[in-house]
N, C-alpha and C. Protein backbone atom coordinates (compact mmCIF):
# COMPACT_ATOMS: atom_id res chain seq x y z
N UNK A 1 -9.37 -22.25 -29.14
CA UNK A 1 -8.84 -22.76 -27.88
C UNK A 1 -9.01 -21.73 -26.76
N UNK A 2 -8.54 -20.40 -26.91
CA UNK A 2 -9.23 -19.85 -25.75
C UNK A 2 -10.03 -18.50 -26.15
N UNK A 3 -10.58 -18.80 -26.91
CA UNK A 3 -11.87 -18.22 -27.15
C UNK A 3 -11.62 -16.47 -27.76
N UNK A 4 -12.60 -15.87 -28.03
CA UNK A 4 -12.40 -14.42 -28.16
C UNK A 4 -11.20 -13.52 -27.72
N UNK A 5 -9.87 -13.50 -27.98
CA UNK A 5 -8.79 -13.66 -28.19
C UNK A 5 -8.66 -11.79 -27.76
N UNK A 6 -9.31 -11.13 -28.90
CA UNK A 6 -9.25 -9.66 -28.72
C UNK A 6 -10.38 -9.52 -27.58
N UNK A 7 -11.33 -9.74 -27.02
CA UNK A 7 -12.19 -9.57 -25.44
C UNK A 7 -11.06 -9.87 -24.85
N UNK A 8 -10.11 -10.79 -24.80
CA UNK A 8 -9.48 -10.92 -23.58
C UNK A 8 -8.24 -9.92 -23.46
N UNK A 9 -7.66 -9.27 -24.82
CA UNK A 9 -6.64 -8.21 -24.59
C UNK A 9 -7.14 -7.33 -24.00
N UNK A 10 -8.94 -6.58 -24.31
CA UNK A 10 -9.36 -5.38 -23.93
C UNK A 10 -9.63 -5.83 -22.11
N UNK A 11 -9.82 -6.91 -21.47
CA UNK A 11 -9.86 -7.23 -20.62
C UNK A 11 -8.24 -7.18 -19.63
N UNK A 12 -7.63 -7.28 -20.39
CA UNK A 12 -5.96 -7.24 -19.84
C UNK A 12 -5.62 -5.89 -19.79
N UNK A 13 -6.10 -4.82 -20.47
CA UNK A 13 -5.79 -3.30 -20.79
C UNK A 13 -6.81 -3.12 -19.56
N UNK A 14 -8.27 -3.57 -19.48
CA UNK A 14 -8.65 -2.47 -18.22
C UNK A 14 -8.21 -2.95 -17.10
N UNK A 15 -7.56 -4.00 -16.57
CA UNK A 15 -7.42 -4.74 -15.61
C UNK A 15 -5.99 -3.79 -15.66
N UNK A 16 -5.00 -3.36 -16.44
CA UNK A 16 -3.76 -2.33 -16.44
C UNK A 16 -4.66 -0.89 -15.93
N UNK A 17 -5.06 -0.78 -16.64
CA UNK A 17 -6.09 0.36 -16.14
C UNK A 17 -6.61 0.26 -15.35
N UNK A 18 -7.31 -0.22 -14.44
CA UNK A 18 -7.50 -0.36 -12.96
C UNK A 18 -6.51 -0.86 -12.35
N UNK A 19 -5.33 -0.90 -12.29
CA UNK A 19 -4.62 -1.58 -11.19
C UNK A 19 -4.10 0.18 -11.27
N UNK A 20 -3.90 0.86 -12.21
CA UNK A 20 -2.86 2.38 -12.34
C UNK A 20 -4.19 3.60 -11.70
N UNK A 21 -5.48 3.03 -11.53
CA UNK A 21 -6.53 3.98 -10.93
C UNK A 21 -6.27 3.89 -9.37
N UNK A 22 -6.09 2.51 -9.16
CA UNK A 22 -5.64 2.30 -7.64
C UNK A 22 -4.39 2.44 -7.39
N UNK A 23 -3.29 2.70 -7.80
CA UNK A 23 -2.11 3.08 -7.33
C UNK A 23 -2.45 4.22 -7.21
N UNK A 24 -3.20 5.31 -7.81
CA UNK A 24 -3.25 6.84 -7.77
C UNK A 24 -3.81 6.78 -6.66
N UNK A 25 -5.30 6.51 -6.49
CA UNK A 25 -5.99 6.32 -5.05
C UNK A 25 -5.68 6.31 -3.78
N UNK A 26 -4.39 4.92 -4.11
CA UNK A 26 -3.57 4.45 -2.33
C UNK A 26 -2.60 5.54 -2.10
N UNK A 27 -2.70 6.75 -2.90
CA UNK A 27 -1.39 7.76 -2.71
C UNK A 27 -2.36 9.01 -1.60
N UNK A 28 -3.80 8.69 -2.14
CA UNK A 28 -4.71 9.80 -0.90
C UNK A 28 -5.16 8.85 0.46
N UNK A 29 -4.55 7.86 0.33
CA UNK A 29 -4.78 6.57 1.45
C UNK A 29 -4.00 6.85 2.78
N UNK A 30 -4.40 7.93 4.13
CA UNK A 30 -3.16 7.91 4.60
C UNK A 30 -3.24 7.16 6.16
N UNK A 31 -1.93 6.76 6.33
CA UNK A 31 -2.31 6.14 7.17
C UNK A 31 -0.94 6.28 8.52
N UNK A 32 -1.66 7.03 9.58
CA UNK A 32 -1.03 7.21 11.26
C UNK A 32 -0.73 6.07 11.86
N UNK A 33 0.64 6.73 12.22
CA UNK A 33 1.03 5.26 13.23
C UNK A 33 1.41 5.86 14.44
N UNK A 34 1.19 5.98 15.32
CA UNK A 34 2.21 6.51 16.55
C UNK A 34 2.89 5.41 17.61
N UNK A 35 3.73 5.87 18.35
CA UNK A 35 4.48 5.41 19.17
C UNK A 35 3.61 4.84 20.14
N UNK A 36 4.10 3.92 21.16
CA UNK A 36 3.73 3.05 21.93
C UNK A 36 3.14 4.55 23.12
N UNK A 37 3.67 5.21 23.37
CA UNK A 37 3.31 6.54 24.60
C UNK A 37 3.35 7.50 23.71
N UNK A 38 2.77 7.62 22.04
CA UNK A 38 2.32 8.66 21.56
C UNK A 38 3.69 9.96 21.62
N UNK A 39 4.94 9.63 21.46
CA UNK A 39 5.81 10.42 21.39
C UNK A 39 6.50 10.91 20.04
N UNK A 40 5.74 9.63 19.28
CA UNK A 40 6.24 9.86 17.96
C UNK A 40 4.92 9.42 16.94
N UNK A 41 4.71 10.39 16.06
CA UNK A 41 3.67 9.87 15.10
C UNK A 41 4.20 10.64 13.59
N UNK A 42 3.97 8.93 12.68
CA UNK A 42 4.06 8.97 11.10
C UNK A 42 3.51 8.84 10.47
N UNK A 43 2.84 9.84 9.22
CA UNK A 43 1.80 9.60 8.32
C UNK A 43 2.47 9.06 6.89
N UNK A 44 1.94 8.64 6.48
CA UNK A 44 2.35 7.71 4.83
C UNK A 44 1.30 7.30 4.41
N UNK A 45 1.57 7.48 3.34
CA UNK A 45 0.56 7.00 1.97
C UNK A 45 0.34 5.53 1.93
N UNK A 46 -0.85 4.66 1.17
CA UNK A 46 -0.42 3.23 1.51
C UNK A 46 0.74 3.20 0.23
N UNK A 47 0.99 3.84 -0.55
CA UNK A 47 2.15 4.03 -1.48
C UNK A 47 3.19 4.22 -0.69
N UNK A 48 3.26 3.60 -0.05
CA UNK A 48 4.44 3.85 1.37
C UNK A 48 5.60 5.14 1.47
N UNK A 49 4.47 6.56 0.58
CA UNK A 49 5.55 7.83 0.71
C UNK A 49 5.26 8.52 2.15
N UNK A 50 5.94 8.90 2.87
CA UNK A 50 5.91 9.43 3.99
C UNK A 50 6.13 10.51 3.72
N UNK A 51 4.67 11.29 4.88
CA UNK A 51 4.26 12.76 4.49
C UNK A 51 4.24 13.33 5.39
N UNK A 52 4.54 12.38 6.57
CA UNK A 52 4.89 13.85 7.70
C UNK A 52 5.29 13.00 9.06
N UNK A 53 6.23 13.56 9.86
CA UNK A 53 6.33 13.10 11.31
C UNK A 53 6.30 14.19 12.12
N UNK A 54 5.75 13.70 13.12
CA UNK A 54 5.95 14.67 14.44
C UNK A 54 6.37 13.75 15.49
N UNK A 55 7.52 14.74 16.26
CA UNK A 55 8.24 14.15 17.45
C UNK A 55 8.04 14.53 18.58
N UNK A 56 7.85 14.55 19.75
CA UNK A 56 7.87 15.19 21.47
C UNK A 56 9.14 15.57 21.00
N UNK A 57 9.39 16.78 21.90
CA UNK A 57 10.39 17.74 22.37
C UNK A 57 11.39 16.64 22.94
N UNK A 58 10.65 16.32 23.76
CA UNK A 58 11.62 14.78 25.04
C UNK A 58 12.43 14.02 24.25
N UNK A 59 11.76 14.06 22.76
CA UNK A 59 12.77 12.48 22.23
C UNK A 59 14.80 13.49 21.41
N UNK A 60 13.85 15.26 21.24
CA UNK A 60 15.46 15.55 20.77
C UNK A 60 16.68 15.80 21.76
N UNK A 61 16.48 15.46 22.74
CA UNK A 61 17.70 15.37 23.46
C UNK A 61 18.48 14.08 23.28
N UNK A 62 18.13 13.08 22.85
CA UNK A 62 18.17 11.27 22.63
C UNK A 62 18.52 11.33 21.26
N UNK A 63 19.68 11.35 20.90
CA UNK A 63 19.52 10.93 19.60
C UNK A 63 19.19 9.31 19.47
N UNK A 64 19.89 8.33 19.80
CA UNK A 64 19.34 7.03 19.92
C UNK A 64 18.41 6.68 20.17
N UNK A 65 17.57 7.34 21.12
CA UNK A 65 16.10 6.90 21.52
C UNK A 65 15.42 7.07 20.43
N UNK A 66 15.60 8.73 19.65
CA UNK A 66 14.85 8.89 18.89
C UNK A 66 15.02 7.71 17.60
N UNK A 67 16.16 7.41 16.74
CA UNK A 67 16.26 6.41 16.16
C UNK A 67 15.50 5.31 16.51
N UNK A 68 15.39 4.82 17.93
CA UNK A 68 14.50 3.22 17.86
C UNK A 68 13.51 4.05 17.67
N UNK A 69 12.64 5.30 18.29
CA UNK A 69 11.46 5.75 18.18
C UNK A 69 10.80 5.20 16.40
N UNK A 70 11.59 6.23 16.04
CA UNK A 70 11.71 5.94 14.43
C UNK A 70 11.83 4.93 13.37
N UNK A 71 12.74 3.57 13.99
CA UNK A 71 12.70 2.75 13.62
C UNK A 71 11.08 1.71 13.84
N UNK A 72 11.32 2.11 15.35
CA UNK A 72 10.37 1.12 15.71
C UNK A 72 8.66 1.20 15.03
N UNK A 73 8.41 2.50 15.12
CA UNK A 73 7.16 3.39 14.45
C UNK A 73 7.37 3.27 13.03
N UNK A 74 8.17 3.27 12.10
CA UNK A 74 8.29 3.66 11.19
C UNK A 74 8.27 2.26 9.94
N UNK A 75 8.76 1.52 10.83
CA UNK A 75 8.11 -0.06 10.58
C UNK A 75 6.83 -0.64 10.68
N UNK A 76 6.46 0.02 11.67
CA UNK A 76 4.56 -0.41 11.95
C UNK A 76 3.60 -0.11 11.11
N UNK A 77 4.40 1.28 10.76
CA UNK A 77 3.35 2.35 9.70
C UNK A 77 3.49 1.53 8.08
N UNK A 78 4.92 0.87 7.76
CA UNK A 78 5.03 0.30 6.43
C UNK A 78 4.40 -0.82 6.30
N UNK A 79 4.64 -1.49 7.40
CA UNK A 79 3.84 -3.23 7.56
C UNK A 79 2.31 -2.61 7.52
N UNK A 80 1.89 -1.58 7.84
CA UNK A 80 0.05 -1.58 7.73
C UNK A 80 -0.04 -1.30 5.96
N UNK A 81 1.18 -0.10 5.66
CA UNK A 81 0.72 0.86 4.49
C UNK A 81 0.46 -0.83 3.19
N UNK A 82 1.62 -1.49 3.56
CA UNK A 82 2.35 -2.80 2.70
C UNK A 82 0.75 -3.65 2.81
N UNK A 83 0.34 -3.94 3.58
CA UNK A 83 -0.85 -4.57 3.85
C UNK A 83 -1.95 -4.08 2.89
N UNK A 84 -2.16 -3.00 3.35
CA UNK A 84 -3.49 -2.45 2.46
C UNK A 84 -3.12 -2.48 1.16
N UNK A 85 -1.69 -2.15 0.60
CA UNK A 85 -1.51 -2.18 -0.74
C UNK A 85 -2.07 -3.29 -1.39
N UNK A 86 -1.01 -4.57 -0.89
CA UNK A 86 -1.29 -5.60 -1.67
C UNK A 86 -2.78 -5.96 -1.38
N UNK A 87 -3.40 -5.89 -0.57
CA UNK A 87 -4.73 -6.04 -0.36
C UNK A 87 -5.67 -5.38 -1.90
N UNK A 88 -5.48 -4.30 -2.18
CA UNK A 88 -5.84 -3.30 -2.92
C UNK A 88 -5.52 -3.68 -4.22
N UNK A 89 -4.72 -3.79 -4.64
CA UNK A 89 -3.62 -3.90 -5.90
C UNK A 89 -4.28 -5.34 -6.25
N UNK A 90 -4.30 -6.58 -5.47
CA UNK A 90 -4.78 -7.96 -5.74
C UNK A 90 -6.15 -7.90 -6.04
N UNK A 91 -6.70 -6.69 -5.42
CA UNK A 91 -8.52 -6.77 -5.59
C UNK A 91 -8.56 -6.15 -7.02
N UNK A 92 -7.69 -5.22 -7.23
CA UNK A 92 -7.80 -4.57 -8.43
C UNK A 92 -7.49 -5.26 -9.72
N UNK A 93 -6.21 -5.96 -9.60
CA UNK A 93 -5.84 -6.83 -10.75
C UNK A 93 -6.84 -8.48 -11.00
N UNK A 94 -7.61 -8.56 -10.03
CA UNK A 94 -8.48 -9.84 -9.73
C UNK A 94 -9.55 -9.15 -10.36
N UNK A 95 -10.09 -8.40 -10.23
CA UNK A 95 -11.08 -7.85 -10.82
C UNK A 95 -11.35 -7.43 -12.34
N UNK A 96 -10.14 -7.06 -13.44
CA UNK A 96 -9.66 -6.83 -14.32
C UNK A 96 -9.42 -7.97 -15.32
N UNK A 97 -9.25 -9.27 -14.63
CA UNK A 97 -8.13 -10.42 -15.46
C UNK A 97 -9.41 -10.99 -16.00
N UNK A 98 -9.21 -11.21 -17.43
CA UNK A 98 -10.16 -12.31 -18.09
C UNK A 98 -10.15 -13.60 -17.86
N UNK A 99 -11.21 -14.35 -17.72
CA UNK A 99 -11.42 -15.59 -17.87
C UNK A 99 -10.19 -16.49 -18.60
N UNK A 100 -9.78 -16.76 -18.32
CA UNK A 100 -8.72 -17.78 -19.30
C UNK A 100 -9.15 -19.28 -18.93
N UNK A 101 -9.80 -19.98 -19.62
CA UNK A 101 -9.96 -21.34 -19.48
C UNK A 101 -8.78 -22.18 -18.98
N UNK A 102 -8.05 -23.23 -17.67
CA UNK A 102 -6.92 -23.75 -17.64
C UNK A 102 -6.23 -22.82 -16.46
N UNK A 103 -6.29 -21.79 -16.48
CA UNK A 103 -5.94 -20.35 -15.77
C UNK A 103 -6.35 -20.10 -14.26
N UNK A 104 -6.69 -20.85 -13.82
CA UNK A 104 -7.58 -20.29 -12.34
C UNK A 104 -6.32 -19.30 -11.36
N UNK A 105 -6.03 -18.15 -11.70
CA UNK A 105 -5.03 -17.67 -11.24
C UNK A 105 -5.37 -16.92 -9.60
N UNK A 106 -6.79 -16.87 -9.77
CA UNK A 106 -7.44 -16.21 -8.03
C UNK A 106 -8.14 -17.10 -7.84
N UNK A 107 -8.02 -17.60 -6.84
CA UNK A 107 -9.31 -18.35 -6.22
C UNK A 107 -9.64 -18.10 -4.81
């Protein structure tokens, strides 16, 4: 019924195995976001770890400003990092998955 039974486990193991090559990968993936007037810029991994900010001088007198700064930037940078992931992660596990007859799980 669905055919070569052990091809399709070794097919499920590299498809685990490539989805854990590209999680390592999206961790050297980095990706800048800055502020609308460049006052604030955040780097992050598309593993959405954040590896560095830099602020203008101007925004530490503000504590509140700086917060939306932060908020506002710091959201832009996750919605891109979040993007490329699943982008990445779906190409990887699509690429990996055996044939299963009945199964059309990517199209």
């Amino acid at each position: 019924m669905f055919g070569d039974l052990s091809g399709m486990m070794d097919k499920l193991k590299q498809a685990k195995q490539e989805v854990e090559e590209t999680k390592k990968r999206l961790n050297t993936v980095l990706i800048d976001e800055n502020s609308n007037d460049n006052k604030l810029k955040v780097t992050l991994t598309a593993n959405r770890d954040i590896k560095a900010i830099s602020i203008d001088d101007s925004l530490l007198n503000d504590a509140e400003e700086l917060e939306d700064y932060l908020i506002l930037t710091l959201n832009k940078a996750l919605k891109r990092a979040g993007e490329i992931n699943e982008q990445e992660m779906a190409a990887a596990a699509k690429n990996g998955m055996p044939n299963i007859p009945g199964m059309d799980l990517f199209k």
